[in-house]
C-alpha atoms as a PDB file:
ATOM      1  CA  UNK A   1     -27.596  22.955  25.842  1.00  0.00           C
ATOM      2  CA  UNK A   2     -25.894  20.409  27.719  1.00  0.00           C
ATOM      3  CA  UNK A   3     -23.877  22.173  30.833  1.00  0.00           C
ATOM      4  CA  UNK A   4     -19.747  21.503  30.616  1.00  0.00           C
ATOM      5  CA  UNK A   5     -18.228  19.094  33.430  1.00  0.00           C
ATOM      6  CA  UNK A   6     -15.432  20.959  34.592  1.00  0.00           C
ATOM      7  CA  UNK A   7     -13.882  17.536  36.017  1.00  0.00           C
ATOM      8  CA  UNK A   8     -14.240  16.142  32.861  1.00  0.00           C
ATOM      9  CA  UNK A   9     -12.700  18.606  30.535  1.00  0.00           C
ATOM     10  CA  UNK A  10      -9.617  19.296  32.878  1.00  0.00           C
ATOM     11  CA  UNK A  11      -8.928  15.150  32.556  1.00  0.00           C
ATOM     12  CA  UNK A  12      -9.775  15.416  28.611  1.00  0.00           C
ATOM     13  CA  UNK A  13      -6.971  18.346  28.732  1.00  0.00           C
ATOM     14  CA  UNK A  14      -4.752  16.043  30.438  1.00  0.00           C
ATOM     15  CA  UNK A  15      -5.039  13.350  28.308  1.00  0.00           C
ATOM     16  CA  UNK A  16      -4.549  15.500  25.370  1.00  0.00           C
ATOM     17  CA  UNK A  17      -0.963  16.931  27.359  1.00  0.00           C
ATOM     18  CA  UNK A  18       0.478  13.322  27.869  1.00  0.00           C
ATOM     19  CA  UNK A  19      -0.894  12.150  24.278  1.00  0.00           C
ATOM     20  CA  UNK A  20       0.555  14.956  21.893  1.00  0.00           C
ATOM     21  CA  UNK A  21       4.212  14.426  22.495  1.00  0.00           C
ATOM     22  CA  UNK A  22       3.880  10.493  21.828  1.00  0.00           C
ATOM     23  CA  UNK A  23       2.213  11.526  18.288  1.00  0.00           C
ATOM     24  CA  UNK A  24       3.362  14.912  17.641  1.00  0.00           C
ATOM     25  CA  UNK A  25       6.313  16.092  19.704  1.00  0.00           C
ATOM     26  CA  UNK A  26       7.823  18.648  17.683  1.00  0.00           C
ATOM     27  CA  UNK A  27       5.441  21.523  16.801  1.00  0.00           C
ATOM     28  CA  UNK A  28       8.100  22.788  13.653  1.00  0.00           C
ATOM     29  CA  UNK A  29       6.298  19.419  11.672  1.00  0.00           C
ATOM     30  CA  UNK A  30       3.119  20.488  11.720  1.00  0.00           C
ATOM     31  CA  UNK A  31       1.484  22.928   9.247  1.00  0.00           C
ATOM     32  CA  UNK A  32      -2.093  24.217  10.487  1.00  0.00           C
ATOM     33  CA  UNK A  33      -4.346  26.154   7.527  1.00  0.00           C
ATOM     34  CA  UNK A  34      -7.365  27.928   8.344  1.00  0.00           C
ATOM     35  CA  UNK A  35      -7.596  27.877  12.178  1.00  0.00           C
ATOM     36  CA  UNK A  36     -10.073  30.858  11.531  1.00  0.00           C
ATOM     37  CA  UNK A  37     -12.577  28.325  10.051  1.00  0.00           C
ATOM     38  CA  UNK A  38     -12.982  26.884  13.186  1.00  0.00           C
ATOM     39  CA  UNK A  39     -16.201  26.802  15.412  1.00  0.00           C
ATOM     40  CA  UNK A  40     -15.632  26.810  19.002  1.00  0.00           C
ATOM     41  CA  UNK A  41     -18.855  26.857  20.272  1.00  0.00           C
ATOM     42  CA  UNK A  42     -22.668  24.742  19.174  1.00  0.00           C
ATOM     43  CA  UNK A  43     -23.193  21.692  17.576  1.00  0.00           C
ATOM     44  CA  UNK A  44     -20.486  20.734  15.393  1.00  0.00           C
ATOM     45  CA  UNK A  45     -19.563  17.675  13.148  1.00  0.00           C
ATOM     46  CA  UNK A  46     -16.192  17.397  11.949  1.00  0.00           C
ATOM     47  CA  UNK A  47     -14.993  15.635   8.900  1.00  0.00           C
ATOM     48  CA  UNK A  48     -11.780  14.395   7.879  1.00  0.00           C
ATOM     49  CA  UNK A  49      -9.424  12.291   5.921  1.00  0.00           C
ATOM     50  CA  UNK A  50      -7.334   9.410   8.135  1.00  0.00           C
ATOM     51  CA  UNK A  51      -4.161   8.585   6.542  1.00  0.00           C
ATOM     52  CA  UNK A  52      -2.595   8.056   9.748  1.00  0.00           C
ATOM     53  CA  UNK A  53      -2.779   6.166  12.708  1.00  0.00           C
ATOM     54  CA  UNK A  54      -2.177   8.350  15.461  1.00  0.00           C
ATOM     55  CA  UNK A  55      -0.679  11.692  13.714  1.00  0.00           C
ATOM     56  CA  UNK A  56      -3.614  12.914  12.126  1.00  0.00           C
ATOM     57  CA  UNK A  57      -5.814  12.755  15.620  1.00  0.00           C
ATOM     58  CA  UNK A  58      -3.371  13.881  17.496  1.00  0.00           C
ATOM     59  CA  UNK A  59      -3.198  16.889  15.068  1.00  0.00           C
ATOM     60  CA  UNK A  60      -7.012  17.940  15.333  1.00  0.00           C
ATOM     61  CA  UNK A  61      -6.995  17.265  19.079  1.00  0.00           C
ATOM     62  CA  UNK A  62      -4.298  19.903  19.385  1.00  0.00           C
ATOM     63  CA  UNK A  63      -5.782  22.962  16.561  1.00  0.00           C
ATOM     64  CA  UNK A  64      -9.627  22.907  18.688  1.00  0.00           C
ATOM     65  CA  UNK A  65      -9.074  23.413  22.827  1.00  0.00           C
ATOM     66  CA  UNK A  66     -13.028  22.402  22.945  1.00  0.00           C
ATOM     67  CA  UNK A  67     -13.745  18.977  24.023  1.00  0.00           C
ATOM     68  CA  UNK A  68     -14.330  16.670  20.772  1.00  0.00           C
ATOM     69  CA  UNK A  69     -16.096  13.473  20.638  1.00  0.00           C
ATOM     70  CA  UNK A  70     -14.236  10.968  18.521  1.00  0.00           C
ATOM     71  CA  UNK A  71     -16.421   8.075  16.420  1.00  0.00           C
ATOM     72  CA  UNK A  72     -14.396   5.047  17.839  1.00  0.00           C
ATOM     73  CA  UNK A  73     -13.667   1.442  16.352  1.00  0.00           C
ATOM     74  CA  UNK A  74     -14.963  -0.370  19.105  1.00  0.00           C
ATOM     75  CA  UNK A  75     -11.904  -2.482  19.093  1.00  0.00           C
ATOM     76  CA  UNK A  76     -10.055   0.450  20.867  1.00  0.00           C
ATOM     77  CA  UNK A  77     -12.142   0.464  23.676  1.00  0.00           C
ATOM     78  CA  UNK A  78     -10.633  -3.101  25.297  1.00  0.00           C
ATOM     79  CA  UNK A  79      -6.966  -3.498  25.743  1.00  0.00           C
ATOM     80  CA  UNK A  80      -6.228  -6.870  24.176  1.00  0.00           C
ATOM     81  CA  UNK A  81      -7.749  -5.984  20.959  1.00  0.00           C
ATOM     82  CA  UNK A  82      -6.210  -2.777  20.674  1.00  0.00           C
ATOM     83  CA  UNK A  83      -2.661  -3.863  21.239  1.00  0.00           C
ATOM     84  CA  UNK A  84      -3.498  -5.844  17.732  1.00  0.00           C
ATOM     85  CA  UNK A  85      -4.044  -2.095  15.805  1.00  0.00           C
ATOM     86  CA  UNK A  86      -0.651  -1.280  17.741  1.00  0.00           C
ATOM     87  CA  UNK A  87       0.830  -4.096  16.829  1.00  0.00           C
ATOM     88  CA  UNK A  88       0.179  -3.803  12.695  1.00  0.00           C
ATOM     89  CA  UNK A  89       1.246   0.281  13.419  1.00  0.00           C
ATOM     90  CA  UNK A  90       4.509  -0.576  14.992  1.00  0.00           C
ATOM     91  CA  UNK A  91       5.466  -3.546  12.745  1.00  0.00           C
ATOM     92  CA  UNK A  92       6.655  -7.311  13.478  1.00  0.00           C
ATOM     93  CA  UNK A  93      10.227  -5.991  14.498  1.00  0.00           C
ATOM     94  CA  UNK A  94       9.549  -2.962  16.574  1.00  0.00           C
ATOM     95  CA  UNK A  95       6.478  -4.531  18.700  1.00  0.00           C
ATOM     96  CA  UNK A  96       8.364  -6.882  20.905  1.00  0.00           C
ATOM     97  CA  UNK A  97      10.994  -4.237  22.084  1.00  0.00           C
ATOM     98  CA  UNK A  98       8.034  -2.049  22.150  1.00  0.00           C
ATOM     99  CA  UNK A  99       5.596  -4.565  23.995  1.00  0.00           C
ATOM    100  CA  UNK A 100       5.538  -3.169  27.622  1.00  0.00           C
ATOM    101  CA  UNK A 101       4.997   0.394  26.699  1.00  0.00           C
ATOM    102  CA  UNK A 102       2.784  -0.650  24.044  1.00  0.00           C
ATOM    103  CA  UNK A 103       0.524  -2.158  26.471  1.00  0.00           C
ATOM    104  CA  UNK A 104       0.546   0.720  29.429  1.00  0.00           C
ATOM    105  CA  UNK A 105      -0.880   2.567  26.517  1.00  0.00           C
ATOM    106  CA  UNK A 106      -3.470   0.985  25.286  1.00  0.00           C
ATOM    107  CA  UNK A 107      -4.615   0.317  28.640  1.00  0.00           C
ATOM    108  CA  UNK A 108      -4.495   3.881  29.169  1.00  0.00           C
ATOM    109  CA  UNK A 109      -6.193   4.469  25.697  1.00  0.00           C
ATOM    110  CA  UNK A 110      -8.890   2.063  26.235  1.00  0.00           C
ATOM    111  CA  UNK A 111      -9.814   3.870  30.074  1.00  0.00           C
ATOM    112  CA  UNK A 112      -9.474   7.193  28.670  1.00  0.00           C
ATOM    113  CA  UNK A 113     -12.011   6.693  25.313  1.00  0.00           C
ATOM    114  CA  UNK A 114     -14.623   5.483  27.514  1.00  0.00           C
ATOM    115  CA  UNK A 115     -14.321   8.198  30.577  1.00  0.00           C
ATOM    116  CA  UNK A 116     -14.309  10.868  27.870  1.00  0.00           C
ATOM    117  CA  UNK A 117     -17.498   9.509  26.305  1.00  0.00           C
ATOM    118  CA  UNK A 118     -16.072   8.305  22.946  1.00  0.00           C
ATOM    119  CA  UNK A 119     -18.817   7.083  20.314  1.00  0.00           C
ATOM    120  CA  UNK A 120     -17.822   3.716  19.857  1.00  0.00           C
ATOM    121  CA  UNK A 121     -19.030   1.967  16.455  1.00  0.00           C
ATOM    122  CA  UNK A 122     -18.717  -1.628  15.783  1.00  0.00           C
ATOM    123  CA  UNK A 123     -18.030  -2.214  12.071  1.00  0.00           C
ATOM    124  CA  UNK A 124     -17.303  -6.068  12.609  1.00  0.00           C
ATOM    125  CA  UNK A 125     -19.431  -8.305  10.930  1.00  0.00           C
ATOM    126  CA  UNK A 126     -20.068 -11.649  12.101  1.00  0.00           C
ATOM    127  CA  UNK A 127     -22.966 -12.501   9.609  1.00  0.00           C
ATOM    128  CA  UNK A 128     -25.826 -11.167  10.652  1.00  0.00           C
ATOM    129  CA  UNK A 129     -26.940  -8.110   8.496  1.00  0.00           C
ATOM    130  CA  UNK A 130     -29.744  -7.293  10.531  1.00  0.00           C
ATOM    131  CA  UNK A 131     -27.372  -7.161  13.469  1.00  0.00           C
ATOM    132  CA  UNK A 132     -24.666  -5.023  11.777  1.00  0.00           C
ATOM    133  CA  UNK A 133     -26.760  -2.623  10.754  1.00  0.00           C
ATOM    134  CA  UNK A 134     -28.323  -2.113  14.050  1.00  0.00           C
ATOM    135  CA  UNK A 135     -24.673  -2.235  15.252  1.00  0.00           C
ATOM    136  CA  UNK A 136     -24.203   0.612  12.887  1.00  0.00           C
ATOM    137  CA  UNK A 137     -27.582   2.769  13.730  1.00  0.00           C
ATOM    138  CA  UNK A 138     -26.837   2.959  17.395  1.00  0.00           C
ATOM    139  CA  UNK A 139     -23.805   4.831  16.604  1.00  0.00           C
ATOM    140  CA  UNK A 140     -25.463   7.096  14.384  1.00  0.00           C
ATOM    141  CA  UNK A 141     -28.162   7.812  16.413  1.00  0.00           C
ATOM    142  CA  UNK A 142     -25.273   8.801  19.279  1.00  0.00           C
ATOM    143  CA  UNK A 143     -23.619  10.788  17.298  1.00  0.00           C
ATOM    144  CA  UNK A 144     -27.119  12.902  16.017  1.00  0.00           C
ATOM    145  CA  UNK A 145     -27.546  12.836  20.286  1.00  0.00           C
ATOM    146  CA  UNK A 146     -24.700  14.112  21.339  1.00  0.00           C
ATOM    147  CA  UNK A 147     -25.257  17.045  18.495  1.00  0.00           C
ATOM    148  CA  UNK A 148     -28.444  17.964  19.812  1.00  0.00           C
ATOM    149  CA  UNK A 149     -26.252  18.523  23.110  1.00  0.00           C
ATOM    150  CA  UNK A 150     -24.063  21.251  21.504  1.00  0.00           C
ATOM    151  CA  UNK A 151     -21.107  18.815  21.298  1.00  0.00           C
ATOM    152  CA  UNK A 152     -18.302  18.696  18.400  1.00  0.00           C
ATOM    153  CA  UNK A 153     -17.996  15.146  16.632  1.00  0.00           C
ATOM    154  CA  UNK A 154     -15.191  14.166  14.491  1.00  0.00           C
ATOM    155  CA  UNK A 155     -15.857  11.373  11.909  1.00  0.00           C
ATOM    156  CA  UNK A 156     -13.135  10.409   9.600  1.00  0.00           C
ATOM    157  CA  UNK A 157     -13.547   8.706   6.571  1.00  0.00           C
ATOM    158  CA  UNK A 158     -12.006   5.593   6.225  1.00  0.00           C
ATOM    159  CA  UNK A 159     -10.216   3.728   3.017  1.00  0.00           C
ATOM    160  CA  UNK A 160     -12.350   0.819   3.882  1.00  0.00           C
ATOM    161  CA  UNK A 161     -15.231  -0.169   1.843  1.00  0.00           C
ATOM    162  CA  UNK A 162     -17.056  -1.816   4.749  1.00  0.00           C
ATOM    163  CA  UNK A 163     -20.773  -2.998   3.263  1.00  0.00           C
ATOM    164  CA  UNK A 164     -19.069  -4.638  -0.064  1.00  0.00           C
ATOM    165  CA  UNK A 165     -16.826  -6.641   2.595  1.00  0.00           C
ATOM    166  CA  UNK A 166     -19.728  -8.266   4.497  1.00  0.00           C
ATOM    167  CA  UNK A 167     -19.379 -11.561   3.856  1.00  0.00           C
ATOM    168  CA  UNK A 168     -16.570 -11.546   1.830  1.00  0.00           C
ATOM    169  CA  UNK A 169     -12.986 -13.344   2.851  1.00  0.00           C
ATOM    170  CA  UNK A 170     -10.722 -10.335   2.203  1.00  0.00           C
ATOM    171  CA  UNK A 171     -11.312  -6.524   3.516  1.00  0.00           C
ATOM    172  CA  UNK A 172     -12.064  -4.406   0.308  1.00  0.00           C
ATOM    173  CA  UNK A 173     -10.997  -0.971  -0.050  1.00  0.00           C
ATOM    174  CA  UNK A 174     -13.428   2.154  -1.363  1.00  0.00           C
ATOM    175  CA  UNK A 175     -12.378   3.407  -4.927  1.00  0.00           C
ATOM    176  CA  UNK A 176      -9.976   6.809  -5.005  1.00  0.00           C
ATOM    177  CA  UNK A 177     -12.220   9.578  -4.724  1.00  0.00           C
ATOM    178  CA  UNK A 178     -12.640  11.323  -8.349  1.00  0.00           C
ATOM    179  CA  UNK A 179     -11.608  14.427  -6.813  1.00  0.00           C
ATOM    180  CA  UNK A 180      -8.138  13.473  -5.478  1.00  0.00           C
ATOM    181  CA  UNK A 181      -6.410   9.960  -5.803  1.00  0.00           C
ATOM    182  CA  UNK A 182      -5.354  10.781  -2.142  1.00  0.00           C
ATOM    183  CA  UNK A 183      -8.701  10.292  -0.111  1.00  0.00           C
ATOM    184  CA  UNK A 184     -11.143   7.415  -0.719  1.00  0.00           C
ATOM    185  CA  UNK A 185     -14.408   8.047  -2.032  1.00  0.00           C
ATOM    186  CA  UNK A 186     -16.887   9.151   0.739  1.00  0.00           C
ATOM    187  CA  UNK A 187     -19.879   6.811   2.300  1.00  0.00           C
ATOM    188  CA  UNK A 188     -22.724   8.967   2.740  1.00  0.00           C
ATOM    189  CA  UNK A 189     -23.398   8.516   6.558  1.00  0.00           C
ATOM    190  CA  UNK A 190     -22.307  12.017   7.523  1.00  0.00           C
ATOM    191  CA  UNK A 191     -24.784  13.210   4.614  1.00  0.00           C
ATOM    192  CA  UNK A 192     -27.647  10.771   6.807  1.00  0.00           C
ATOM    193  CA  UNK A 193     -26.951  12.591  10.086  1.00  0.00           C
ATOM    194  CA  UNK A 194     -27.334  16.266   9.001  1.00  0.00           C
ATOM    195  CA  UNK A 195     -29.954  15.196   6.972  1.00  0.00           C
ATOM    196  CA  UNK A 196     -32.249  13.201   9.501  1.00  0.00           C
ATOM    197  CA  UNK A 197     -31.011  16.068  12.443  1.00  0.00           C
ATOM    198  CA  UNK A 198     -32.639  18.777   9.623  1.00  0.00           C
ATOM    199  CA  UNK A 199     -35.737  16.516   9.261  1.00  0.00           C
ATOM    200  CA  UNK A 200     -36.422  15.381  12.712  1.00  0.00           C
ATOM    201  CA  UNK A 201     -35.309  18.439  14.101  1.00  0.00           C
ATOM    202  CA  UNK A 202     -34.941  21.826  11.971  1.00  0.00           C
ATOM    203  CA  UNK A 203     -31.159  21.653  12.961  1.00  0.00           C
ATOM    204  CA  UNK A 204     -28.806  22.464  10.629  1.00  0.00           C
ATOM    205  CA  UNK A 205     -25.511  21.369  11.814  1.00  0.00           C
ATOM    206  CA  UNK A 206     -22.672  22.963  10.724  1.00  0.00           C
ATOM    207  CA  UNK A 207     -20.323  20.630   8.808  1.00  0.00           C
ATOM    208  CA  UNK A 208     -16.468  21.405   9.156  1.00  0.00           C
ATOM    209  CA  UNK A 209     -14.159  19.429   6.626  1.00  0.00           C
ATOM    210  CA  UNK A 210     -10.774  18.928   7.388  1.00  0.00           C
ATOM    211  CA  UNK A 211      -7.996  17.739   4.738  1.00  0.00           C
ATOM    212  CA  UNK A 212      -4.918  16.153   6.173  1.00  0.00           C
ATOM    213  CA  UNK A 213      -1.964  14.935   4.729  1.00  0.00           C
ATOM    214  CA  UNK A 214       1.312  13.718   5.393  1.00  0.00           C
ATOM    215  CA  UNK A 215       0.402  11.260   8.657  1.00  0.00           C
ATOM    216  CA  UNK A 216       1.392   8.161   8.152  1.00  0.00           C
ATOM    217  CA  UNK A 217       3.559   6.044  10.244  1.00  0.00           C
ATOM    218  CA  UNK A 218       4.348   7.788  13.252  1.00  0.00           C
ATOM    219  CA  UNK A 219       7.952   9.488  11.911  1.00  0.00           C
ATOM    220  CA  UNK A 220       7.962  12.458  14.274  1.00  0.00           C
ATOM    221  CA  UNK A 221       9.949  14.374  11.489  1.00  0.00           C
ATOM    222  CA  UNK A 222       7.198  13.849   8.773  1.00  0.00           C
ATOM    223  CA  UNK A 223       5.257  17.104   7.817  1.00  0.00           C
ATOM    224  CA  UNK A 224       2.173  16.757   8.242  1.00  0.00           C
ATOM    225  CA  UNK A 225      -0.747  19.423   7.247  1.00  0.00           C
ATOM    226  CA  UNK A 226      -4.099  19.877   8.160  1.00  0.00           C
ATOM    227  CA  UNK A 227      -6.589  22.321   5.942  1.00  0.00           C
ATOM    228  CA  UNK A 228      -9.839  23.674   8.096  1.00  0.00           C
ATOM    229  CA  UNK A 229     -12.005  24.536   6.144  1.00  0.00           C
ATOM    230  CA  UNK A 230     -15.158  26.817   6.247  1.00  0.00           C
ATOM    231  CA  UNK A 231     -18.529  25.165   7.581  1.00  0.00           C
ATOM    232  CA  UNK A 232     -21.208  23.618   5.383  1.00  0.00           C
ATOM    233  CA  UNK A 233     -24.542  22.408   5.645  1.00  0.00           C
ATOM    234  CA  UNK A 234     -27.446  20.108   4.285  1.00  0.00           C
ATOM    235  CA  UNK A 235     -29.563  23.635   3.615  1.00  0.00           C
ATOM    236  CA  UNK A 236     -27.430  24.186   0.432  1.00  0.00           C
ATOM    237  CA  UNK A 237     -28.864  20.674  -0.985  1.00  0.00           C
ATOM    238  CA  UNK A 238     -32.343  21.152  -0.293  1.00  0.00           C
ATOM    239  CA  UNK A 239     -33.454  23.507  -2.939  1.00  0.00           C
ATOM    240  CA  UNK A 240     -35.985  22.221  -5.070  1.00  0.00           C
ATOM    241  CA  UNK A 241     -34.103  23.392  -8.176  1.00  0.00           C
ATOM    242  CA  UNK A 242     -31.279  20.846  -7.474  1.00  0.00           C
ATOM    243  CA  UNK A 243     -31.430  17.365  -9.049  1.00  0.00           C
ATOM    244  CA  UNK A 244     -30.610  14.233  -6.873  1.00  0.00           C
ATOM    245  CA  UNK A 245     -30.685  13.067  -3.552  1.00  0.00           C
ATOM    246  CA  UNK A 246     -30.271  15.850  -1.298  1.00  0.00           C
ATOM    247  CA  UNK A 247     -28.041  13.261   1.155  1.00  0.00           C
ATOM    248  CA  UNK A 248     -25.949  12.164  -1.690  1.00  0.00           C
ATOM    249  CA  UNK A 249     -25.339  15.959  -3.139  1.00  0.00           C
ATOM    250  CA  UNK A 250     -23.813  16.480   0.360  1.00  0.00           C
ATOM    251  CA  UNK A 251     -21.504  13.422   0.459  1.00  0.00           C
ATOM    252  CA  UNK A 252     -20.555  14.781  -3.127  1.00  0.00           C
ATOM    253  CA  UNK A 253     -20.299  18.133  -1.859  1.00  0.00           C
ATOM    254  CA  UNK A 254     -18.212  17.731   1.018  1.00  0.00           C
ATOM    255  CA  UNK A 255     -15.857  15.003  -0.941  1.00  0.00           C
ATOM    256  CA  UNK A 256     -14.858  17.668  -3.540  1.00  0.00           C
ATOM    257  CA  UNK A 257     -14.309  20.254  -0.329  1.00  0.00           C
ATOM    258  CA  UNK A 258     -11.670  17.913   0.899  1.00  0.00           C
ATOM    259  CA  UNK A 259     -10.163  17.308  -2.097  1.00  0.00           C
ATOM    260  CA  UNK A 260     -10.129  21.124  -2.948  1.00  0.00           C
ATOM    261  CA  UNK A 261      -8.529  21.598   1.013  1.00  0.00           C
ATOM    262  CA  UNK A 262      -5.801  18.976   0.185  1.00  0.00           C
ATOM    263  CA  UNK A 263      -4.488  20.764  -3.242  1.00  0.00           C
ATOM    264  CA  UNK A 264      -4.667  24.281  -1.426  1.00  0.00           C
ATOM    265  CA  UNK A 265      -2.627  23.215   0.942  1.00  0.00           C
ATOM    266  CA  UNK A 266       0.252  21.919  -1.234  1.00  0.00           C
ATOM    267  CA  UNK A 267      -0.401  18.202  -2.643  1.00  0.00           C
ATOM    268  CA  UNK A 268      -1.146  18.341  -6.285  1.00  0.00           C
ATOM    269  CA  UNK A 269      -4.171  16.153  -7.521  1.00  0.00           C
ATOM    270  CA  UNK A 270      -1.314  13.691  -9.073  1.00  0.00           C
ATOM    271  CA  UNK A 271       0.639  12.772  -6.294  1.00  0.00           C
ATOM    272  CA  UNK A 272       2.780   9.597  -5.295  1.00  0.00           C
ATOM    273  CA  UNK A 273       1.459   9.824  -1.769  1.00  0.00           C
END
């Protein structure tokens, strides 16, 4: 078990003071469910939703007081390109008045990800296969190391449909998941790590799947709530009475448990959002 850096988690604590009241500065806006679920200790990989661009990760940064390890564009690690995602989050209008603050913070953002050990993954694909995918491995295989170190990771799925854009001229979106219209359907690379951790290692890591809803933009007033819900792991897909990939039964799994999260927590399977 890897030993915590004091100096490290009292600047990760910092960071997380000045960055909540940019993304959530009223508490009253912010519905947590389930803060029992959970685990604040171990080997932990988190899994969420991301309809926002700053809300949502500013919510789970404030519900755990543990140090968590974010998957990263790589983009967000270098200024310039960052101030592009800021840029299409703030709008043509509101990014010129916003311009000089917009760039102290990225700046900031960019330092920050990389002192605090961030996973950075590069999803860009400049057509080579062989090189994406290796692109794409190295993160994995950071993510399964910094498990075996007792650390939390938090991987949210993303809308984007990344291996059916390679090569293509537009970006192409994942299909709704069949579970709830509001989250896209799940790529199995969380289902990979547990499974290859289990495998290589006889760890079962306990899976924690967060729903979120209500992030987008970055309207302050917006409610926004976030469902914890209880652990799961690969062990419940690996019984030999259980037909189908084992890896692809857990995306499944954990899809539905998301979906389920989101209508507990108030948004009905049909839902304008």
């Amino acid at each position: 078990m890897a030993k915590p850096n004091v100096k490290i988690k009292t600047e990760y604590n910092k960071a997380k003071r000045i960055l909540k009241p940019i993304f959530i500065p009223f508490n009253r806006y912010v519905s947590y469910l389930g803060r029992e679920n959970i685990i604040k200790e171990g080997p932990n990989l988190i899994i969420a939703n991301h309809p926002g661009v700053g809300r949502d990760i500013a919510g789970i940064l404030t519900a755990y007081d543990r140090q968590l390890y974010f998957l990263t564009a790589h983009y967000m690690f270098d200024t310039k390109e960052s101030l592009g995602y800021i840029k299409s989050a703030l709008g043509q209008i509101l990014y010129p008045i916003m311009y000089p603050v917009a760039f102290i913070f990225a700046k900031y953002l960019s330092k920050k990800l990389k002192q605090h050990e961030m996973i950075p993954i590069n999803k860009s694909y400049q057509g080579d296969k062989i090189e994406f995918i290796k692109n794409i491995r190295q993160s994995i295989n950071k993510v399964k190391e910094y498990l075996l170190q007792d650390r939390a990771v938090v991987i949210f799925q993303i809308p984007l449909d990344i291996l059916k854009t390679l090569g293509q001229k537009e970006i192409r979106f994942n299909k709704h998941s069949e579970y709830h219209p509001y989250i896209p359907k799940f790529h199995s690379t969380v289902g990979k790590i547990v499974y290859e951790l289990y495998q290589e290692h006889g760890l079962k890591v306990p899976v924690s799947p967060i729903s979120i809803y209500g992030a987008e933009g970055l309207n302050p007033f917006k409610r926004m709530v976030l469902n914890f819900g209880k652990p799961m792991n690969i062990a419940s897909c690996l019984d030999n009475n259980i037909v189908g990939n084992p890896i692809n039964n857990f995306t499944r799994c954990l899809e539905k448990k998301v979906a389920d999260l989101l209508i507990d927590s108030g948004l009905p399977k049909i839902s304008e959002s």
